[in-house]
C-alpha atoms as a PDB file:
ATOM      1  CA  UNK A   1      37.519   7.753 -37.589  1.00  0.00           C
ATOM      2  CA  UNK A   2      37.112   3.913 -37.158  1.00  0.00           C
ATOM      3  CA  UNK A   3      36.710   3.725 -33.128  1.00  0.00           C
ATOM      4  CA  UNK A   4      33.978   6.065 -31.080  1.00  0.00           C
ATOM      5  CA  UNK A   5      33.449   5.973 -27.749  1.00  0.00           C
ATOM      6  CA  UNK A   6      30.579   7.697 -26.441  1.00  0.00           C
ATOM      7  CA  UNK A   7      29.444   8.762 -23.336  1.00  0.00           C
ATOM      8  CA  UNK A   8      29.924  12.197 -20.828  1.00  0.00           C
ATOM      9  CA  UNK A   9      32.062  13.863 -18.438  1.00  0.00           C
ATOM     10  CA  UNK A  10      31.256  13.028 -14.843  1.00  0.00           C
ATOM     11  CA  UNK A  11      31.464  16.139 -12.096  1.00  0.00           C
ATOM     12  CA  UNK A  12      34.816  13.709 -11.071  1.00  0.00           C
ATOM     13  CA  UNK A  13      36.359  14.624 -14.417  1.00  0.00           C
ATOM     14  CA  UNK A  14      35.893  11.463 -15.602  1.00  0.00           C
ATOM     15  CA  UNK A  15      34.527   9.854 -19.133  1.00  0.00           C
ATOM     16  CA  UNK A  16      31.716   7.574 -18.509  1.00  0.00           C
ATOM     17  CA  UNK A  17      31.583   5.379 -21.641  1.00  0.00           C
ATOM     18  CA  UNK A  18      27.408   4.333 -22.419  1.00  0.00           C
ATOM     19  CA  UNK A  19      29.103   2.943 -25.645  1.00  0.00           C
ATOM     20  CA  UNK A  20      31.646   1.996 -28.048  1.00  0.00           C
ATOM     21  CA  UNK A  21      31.854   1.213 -32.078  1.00  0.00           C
ATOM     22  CA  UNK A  22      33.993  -0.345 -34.430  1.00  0.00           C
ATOM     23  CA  UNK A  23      34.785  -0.083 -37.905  1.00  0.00           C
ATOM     24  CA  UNK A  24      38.285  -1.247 -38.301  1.00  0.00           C
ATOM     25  CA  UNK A  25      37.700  -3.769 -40.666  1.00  0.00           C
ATOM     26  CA  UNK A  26      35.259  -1.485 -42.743  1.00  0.00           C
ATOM     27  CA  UNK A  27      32.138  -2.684 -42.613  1.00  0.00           C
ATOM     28  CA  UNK A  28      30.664   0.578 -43.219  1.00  0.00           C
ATOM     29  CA  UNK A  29      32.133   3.388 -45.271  1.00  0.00           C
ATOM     30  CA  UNK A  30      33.297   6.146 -43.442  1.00  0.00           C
ATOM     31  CA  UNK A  31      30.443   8.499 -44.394  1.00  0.00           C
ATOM     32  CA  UNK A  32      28.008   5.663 -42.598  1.00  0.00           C
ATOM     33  CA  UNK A  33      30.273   4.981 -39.482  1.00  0.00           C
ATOM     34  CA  UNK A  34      30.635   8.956 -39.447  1.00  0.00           C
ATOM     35  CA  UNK A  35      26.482   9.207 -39.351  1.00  0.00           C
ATOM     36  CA  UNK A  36      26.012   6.417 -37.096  1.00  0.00           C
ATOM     37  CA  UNK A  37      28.358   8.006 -34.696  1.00  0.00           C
ATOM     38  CA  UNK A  38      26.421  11.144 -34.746  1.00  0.00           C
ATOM     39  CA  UNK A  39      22.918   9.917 -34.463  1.00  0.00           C
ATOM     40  CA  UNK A  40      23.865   7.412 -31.842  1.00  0.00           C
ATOM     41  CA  UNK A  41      25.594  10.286 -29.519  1.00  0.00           C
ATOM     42  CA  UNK A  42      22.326  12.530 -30.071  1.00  0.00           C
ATOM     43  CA  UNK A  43      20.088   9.402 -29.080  1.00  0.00           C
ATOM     44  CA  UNK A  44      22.092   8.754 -25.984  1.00  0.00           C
ATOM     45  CA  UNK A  45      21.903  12.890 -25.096  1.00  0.00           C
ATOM     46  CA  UNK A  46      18.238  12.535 -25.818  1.00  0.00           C
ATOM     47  CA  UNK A  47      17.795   9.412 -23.612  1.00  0.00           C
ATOM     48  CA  UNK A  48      19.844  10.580 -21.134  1.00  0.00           C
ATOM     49  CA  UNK A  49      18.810  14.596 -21.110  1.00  0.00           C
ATOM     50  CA  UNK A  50      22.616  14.518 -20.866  1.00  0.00           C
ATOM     51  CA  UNK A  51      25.268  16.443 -23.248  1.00  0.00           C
ATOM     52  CA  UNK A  52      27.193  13.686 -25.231  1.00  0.00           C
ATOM     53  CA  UNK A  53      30.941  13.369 -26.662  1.00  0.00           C
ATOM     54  CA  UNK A  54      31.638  11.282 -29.155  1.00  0.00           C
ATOM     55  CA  UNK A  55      35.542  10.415 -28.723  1.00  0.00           C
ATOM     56  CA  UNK A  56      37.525   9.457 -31.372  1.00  0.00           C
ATOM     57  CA  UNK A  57      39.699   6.445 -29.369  1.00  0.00           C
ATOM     58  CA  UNK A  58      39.259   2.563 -29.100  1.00  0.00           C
ATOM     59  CA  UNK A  59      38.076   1.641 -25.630  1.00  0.00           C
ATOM     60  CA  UNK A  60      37.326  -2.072 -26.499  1.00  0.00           C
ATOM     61  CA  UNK A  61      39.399  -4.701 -28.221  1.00  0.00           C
ATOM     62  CA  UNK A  62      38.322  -5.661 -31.834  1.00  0.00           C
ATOM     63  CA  UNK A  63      37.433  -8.843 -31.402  1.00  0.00           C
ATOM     64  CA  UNK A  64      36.558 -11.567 -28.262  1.00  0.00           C
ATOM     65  CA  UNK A  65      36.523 -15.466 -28.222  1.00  0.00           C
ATOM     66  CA  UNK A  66      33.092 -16.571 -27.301  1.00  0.00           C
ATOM     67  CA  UNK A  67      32.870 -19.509 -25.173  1.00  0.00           C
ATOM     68  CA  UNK A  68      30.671 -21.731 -26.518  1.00  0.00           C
ATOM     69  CA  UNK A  69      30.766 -24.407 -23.675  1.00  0.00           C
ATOM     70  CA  UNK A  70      28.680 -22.604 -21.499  1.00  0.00           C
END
């Protein structure tokens, strides 16, 4: 897995993403982005006294330009 988007199913059937990781380029091995995934979903269940899926899908793009000239 290199994408995880976590969140829960609404009562509409629906996946309400709280978050979304990226390893693509392999920043972490995939033993670390495996654990991160896990403790992150049971900290968002525990936050959220909600039950947690962790999906295995890329919801976000890799990367975004910042604009500096703000």
């Amino acid at each position: 897995m290199t994408n995880a988007s976590i969140g829960f199913t609404r009562d509409d059937g629906d996946f309400a993403v709280l978050a979304t990781l990226n390893n693509n380029d392999g920043h972490l091995s995939d033993e670390l982005f495996g654990q991160l995934v896990r403790e992150l979903t049971q900290t968002l269940a525990l936050y959220t006294e909600q039950p947690m899926t962790a999906l295995n899908r890329q919801d976000t793009p890799d990367y975004i330009q910042l604009d500096t000239n703000i």
